[in-house]
N, C-alpha and C. Protein backbone atom coordinates (compact mmCIF):
# COMPACT_ATOMS: atom_id res chain seq x y z
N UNK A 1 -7.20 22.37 11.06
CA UNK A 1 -8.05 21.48 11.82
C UNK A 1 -7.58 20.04 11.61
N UNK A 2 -7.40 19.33 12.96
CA UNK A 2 -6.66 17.83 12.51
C UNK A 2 -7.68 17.11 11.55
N UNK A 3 -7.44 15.97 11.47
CA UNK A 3 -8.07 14.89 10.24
C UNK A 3 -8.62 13.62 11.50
N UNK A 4 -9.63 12.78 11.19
CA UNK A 4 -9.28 11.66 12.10
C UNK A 4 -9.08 10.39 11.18
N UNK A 5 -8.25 9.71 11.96
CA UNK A 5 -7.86 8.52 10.89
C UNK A 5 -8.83 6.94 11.51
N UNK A 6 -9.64 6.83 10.77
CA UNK A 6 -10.10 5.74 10.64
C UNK A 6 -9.46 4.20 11.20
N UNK A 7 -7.97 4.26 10.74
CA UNK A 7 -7.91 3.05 10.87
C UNK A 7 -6.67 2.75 12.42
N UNK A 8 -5.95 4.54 12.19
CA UNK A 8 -5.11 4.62 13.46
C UNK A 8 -5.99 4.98 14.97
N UNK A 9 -7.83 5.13 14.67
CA UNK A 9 -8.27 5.44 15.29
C UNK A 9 -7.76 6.86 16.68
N UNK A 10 -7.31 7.88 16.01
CA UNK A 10 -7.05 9.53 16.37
C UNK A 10 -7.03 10.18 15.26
N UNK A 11 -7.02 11.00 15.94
CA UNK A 11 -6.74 12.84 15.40
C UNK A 11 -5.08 12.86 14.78
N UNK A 12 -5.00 13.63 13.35
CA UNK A 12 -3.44 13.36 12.80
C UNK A 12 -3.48 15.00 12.43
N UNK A 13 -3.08 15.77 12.39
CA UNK A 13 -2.49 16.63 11.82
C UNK A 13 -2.86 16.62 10.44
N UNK A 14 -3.47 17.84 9.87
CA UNK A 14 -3.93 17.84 8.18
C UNK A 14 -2.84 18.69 7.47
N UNK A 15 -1.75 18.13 7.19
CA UNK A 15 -1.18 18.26 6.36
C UNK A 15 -1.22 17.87 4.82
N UNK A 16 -0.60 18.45 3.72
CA UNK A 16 -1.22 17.75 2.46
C UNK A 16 -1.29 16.64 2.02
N UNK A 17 0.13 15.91 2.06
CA UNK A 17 0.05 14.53 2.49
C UNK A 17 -0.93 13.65 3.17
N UNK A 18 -1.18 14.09 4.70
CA UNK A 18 -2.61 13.37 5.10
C UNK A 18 -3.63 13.65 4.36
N UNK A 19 -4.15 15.12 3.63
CA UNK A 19 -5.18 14.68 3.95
C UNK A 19 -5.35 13.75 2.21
N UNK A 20 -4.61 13.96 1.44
CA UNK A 20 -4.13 12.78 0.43
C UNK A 20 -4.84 11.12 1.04
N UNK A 21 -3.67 11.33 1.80
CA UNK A 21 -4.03 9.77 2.85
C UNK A 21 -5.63 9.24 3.50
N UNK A 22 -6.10 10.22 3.95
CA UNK A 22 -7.40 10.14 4.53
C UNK A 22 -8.43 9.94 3.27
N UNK A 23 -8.37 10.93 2.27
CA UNK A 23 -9.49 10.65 1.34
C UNK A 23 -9.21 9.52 0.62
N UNK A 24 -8.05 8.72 0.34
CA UNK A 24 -7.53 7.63 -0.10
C UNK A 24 -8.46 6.80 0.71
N UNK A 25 -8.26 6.36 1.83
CA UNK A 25 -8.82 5.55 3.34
C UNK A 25 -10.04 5.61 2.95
N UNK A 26 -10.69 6.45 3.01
CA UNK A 26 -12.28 6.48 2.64
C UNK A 26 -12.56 6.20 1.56
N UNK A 27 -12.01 6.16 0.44
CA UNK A 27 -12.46 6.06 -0.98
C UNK A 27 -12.39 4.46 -1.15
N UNK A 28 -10.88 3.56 -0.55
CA UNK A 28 -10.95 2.66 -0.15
C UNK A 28 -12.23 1.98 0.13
N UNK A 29 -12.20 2.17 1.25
CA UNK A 29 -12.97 1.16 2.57
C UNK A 29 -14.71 1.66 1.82
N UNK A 30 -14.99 2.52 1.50
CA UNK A 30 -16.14 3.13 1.25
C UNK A 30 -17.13 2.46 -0.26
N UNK A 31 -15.77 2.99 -1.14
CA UNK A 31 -16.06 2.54 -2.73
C UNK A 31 -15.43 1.10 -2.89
N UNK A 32 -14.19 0.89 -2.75
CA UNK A 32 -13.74 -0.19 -3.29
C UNK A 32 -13.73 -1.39 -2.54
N UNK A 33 -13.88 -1.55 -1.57
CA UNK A 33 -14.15 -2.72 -0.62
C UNK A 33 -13.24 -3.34 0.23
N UNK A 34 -12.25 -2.34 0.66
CA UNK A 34 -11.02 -2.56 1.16
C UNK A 34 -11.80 -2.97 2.47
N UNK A 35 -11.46 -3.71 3.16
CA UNK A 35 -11.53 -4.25 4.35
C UNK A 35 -11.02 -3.14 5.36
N UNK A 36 -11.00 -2.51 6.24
CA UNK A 36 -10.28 -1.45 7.30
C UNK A 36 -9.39 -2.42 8.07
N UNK A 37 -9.72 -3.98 8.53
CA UNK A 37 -9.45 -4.45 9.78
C UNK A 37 -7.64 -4.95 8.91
N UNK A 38 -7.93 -5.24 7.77
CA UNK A 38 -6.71 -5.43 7.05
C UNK A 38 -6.03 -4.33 6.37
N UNK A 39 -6.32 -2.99 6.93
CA UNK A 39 -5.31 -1.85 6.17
C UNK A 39 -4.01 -1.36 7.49
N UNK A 40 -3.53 -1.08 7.35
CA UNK A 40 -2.02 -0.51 8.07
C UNK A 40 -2.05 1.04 7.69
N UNK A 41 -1.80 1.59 8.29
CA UNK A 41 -1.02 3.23 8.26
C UNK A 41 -0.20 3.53 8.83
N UNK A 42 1.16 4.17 8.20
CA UNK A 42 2.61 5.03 8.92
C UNK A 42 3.09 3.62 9.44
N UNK A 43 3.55 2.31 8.73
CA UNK A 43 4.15 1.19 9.75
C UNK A 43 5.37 1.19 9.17
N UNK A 44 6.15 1.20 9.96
CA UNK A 44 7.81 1.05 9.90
C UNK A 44 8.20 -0.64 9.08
N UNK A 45 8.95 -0.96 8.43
CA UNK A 45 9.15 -2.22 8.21
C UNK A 45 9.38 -3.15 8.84
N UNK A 46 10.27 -3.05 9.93
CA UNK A 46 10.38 -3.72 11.06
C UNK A 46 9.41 -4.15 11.91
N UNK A 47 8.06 -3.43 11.56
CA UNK A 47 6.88 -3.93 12.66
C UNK A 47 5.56 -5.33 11.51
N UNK A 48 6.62 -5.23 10.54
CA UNK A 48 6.10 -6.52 9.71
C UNK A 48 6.01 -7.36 10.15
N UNK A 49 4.85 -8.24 10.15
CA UNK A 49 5.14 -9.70 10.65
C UNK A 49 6.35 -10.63 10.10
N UNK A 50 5.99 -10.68 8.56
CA UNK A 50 6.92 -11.46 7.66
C UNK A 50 8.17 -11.10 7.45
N UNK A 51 8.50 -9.82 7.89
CA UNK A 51 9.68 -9.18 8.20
C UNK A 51 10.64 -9.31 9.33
N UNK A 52 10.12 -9.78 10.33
CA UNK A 52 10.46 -9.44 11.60
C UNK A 52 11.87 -10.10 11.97
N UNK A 53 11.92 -11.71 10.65
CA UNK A 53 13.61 -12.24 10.69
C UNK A 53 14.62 -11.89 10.47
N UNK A 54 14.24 -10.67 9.94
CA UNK A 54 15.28 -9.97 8.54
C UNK A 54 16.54 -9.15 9.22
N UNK A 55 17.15 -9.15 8.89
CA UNK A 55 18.09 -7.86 9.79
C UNK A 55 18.53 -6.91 8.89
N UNK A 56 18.98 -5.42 9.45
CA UNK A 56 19.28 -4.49 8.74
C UNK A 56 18.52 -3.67 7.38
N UNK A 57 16.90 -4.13 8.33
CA UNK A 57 16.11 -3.30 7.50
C UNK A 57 15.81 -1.64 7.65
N UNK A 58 15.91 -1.31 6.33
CA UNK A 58 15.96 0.30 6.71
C UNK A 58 14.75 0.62 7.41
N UNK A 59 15.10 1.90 7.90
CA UNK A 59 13.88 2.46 8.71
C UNK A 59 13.11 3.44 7.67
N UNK A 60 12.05 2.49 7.34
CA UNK A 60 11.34 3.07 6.01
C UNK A 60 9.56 2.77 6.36
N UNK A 61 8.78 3.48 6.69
CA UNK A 61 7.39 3.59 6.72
C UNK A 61 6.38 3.31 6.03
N UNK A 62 5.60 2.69 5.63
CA UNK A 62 4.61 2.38 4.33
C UNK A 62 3.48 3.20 4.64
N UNK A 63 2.79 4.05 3.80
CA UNK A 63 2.24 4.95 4.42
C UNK A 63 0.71 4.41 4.61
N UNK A 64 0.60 3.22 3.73
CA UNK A 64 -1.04 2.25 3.41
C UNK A 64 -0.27 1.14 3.11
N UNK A 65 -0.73 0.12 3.95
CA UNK A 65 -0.37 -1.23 3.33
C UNK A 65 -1.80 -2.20 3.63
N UNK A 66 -2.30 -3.06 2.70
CA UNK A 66 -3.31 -3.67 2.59
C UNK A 66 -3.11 -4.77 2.89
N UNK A 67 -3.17 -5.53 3.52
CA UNK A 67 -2.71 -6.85 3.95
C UNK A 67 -4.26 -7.87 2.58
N UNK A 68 -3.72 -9.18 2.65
CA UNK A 68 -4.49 -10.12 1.62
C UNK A 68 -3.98 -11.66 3.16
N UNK A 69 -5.10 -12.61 2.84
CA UNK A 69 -5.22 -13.59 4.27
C UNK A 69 -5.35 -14.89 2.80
N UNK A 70 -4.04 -15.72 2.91
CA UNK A 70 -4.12 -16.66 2.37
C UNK A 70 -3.68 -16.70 0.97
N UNK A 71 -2.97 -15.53 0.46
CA UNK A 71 -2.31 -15.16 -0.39
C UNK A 71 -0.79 -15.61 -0.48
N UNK A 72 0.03 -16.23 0.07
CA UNK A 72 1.36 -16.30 -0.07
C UNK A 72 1.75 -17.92 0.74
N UNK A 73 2.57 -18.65 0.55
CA UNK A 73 2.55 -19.64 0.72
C UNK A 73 3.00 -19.97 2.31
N UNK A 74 3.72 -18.79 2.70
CA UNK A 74 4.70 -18.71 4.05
C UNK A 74 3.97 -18.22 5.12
N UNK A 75 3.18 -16.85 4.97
CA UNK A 75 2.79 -16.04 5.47
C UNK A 75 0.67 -16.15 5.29
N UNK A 76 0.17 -16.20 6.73
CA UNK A 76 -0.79 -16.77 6.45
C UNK A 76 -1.46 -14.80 6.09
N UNK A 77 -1.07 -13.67 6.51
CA UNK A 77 -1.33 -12.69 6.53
C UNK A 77 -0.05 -12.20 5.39
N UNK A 78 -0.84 -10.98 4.87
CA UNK A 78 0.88 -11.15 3.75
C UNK A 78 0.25 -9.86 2.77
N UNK A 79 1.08 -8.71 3.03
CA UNK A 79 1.15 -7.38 1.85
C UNK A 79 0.34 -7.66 0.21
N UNK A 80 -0.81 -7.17 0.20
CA UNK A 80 -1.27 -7.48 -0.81
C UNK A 80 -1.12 -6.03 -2.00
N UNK A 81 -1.21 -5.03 -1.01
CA UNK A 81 -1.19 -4.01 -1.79
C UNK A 81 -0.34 -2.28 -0.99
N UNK A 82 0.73 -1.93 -1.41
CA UNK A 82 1.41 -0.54 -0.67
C UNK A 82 0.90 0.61 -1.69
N UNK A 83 0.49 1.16 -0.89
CA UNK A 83 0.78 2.44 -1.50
C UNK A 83 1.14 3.81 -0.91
N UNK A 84 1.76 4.70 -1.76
CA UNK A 84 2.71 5.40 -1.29
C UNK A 84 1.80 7.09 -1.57
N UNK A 85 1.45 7.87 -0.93
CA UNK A 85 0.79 8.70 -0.78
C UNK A 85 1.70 10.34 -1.17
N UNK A 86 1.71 10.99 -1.66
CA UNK A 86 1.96 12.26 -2.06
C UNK A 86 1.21 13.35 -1.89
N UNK A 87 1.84 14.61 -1.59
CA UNK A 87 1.46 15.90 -1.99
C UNK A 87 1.92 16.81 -3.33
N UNK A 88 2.84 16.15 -3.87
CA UNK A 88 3.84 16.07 -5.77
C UNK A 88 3.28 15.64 -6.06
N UNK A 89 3.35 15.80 -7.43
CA UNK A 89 3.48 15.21 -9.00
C UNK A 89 3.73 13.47 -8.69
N UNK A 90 3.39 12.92 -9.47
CA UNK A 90 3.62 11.18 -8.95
C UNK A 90 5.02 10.99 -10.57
N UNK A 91 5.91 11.39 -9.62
CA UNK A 91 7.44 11.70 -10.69
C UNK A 91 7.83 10.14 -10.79
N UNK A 92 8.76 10.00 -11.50
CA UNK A 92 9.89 8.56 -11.62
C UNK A 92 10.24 8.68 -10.38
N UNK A 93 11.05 9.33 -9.50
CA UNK A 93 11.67 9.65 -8.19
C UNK A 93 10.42 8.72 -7.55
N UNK A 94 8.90 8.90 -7.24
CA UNK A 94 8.30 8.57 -6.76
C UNK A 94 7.64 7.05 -6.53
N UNK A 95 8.02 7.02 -8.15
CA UNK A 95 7.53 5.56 -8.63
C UNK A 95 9.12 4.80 -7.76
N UNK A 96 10.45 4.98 -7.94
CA UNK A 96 11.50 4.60 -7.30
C UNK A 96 11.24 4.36 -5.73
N UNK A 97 10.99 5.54 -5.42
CA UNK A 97 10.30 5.44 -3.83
C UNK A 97 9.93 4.07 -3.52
N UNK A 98 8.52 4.11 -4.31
CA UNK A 98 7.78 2.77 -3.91
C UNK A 98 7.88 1.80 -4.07
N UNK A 99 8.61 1.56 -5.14
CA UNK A 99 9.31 0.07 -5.60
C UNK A 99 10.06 -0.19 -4.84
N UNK A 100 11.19 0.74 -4.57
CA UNK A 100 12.12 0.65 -3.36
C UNK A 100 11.60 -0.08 -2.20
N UNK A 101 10.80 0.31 -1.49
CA UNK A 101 10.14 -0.09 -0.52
C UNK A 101 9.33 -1.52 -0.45
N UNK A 102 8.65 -1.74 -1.75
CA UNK A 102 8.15 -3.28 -1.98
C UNK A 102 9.41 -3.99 -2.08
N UNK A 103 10.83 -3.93 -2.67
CA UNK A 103 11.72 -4.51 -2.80
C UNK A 103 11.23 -5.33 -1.26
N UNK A 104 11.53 -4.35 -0.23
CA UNK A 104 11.46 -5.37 1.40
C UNK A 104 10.57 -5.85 1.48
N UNK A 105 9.07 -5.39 0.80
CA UNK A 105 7.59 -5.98 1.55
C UNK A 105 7.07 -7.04 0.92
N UNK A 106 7.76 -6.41 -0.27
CA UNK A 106 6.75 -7.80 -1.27
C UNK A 106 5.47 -7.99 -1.68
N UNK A 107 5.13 -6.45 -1.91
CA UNK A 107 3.19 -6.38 -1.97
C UNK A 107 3.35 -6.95 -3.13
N UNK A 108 2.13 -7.55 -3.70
CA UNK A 108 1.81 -8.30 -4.77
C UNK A 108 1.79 -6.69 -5.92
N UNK A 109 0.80 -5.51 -4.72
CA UNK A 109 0.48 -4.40 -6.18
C UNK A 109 1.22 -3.33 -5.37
N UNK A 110 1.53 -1.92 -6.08
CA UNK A 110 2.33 -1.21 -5.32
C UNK A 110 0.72 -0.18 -6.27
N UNK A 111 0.87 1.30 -5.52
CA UNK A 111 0.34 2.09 -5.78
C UNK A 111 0.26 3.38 -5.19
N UNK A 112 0.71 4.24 -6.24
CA UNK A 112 1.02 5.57 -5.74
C UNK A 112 -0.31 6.94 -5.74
N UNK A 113 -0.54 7.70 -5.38
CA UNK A 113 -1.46 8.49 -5.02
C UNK A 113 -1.45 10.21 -4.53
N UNK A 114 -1.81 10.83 -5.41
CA UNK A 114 -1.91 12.26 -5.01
C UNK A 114 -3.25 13.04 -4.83
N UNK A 115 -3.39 14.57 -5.05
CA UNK A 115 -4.80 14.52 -4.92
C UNK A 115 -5.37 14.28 -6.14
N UNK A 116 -4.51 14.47 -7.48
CA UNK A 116 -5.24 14.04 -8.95
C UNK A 116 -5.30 12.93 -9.42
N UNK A 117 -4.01 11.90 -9.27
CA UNK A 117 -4.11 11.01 -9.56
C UNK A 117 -3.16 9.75 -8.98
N UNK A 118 -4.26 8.33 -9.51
CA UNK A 118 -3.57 7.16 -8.67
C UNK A 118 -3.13 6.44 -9.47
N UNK A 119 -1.85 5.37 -9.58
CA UNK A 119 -1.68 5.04 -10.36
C UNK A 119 -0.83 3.30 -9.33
N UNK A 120 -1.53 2.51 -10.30
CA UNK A 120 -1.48 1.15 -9.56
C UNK A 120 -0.13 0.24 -10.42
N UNK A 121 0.47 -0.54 -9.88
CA UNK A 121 1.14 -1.25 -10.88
C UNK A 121 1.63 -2.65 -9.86
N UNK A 122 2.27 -3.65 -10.68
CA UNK A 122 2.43 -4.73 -10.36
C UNK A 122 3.50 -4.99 -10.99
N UNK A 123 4.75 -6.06 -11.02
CA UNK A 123 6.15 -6.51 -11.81
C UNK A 123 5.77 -7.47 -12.28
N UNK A 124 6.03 -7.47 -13.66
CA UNK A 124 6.03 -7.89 -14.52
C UNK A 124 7.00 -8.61 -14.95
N UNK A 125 7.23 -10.22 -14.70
CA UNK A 125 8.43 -11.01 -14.71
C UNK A 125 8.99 -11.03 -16.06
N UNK A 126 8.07 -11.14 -17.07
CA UNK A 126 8.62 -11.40 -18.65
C UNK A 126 9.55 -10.48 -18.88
N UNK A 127 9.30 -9.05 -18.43
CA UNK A 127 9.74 -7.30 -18.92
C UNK A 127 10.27 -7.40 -17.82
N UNK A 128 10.59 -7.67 -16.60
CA UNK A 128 11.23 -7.31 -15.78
C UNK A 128 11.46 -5.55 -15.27
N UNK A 129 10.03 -5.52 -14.87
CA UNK A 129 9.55 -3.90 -14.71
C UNK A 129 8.40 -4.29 -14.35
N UNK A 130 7.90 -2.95 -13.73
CA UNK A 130 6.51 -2.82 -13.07
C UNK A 130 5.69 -2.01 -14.71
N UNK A 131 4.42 -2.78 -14.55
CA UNK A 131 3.61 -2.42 -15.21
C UNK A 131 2.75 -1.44 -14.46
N UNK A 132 1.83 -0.31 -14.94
CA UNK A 132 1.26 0.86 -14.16
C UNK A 132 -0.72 0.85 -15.20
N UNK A 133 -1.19 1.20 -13.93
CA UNK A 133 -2.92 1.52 -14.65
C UNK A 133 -2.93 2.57 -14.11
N UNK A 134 -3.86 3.24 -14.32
CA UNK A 134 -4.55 4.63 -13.86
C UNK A 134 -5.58 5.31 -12.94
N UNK A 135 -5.84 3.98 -11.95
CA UNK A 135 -6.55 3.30 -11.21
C UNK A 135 -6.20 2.58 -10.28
N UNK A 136 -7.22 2.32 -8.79
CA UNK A 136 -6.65 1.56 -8.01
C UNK A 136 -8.41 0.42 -8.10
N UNK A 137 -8.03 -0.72 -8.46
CA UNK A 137 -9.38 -1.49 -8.57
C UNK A 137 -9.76 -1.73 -6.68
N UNK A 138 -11.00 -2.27 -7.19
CA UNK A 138 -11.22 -2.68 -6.10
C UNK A 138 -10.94 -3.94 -5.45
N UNK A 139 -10.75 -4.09 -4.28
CA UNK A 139 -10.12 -4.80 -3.43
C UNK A 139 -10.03 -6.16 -3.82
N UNK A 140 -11.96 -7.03 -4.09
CA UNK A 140 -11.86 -8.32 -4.48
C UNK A 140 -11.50 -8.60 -5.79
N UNK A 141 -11.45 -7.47 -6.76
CA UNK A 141 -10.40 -7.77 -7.88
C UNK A 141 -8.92 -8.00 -8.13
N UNK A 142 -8.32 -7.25 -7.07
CA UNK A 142 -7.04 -7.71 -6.53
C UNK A 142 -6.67 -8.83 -6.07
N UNK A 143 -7.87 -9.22 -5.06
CA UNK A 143 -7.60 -10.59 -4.49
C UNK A 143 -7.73 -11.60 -5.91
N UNK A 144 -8.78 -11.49 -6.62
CA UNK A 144 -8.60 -12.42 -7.78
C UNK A 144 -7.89 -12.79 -8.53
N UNK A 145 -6.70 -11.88 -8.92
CA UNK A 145 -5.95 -12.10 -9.62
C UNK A 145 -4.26 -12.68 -8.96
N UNK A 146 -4.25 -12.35 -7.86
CA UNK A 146 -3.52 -13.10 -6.76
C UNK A 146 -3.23 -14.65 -6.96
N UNK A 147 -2.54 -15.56 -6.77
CA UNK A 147 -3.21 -16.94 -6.67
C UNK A 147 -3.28 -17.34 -4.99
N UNK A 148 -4.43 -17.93 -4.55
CA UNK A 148 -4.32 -18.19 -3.41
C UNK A 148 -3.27 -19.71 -3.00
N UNK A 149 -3.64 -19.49 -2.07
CA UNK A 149 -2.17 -20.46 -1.27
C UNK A 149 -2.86 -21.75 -0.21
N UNK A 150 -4.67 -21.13 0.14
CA UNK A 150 -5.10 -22.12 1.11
C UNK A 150 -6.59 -21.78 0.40
């Protein structure tokens, strides 16, 4: 039976992955205070705003991206938070995945997600590595720790 997606507004196919994705979306927007009007699903990199100068970006999908408004100095809209959705184990391979992918976006938090567990992290300039929690906080705690720009 399909799934409906909230924020792509249709019917998706319930595969394990979605439905990963969907109870993510709701747990979001529901519990943590994610905004819907600022979440993204399945967007190619190229359909970035802040991206859009760039050339020879791979054709790589973010499967949740959270946008943050007034967060970045360039960009008045601007990746606050990716995360990368699974039906696996949340492996090193996976954590690579997603870093990979912020390399182009530049979310402030990256965060990976299966049906057991989520695991949030951010780079860490001193260590030069992403640091990881066990948890995805909620939204205006993210924004807090951000520095704003306006």
């Amino acid at each position: 039976m399909p799934l409906y997606c909230c924020i792509r507004k249709h019917y998706v196919a319930a595969t394990p992955e979605e439905q990963v994705r969907q109870s993510l979306l709701s747990y979001m927007i529901q519990q943590l205070q994610f905004p819907p009007q600022l979440l993204a699903v399945e967007k190619a990199l190229d359909q970035m705003p802040h991206l859009a100068v760039k050339p020879n970006l791979p054709t790589r999908r973010a499967d949740i991206l959270c946008f943050g408004q007034g967060i970045h100095p360039l960009n008045p809209i601007h990746p606050l938070l990716l995360i990368e959705c699974k039906a696996v184990p949340l492996s090193d391979e996976v954590v690579r995945q997603t870093t990979g992918y912020n390399h182009y976006l530049q979310a402030y938090f990256v965060c990976m997600a299966n049906q057991k567990h989520i695991r949030t992290g951010w780079f860490d300039p001193v260590q030069k590595t992403y640091r990881f929690i066990e948890h995805l906080p909620p939204y205006p705690e993210l924004l807090r720790v951000v520095p704003r720009t306006v």
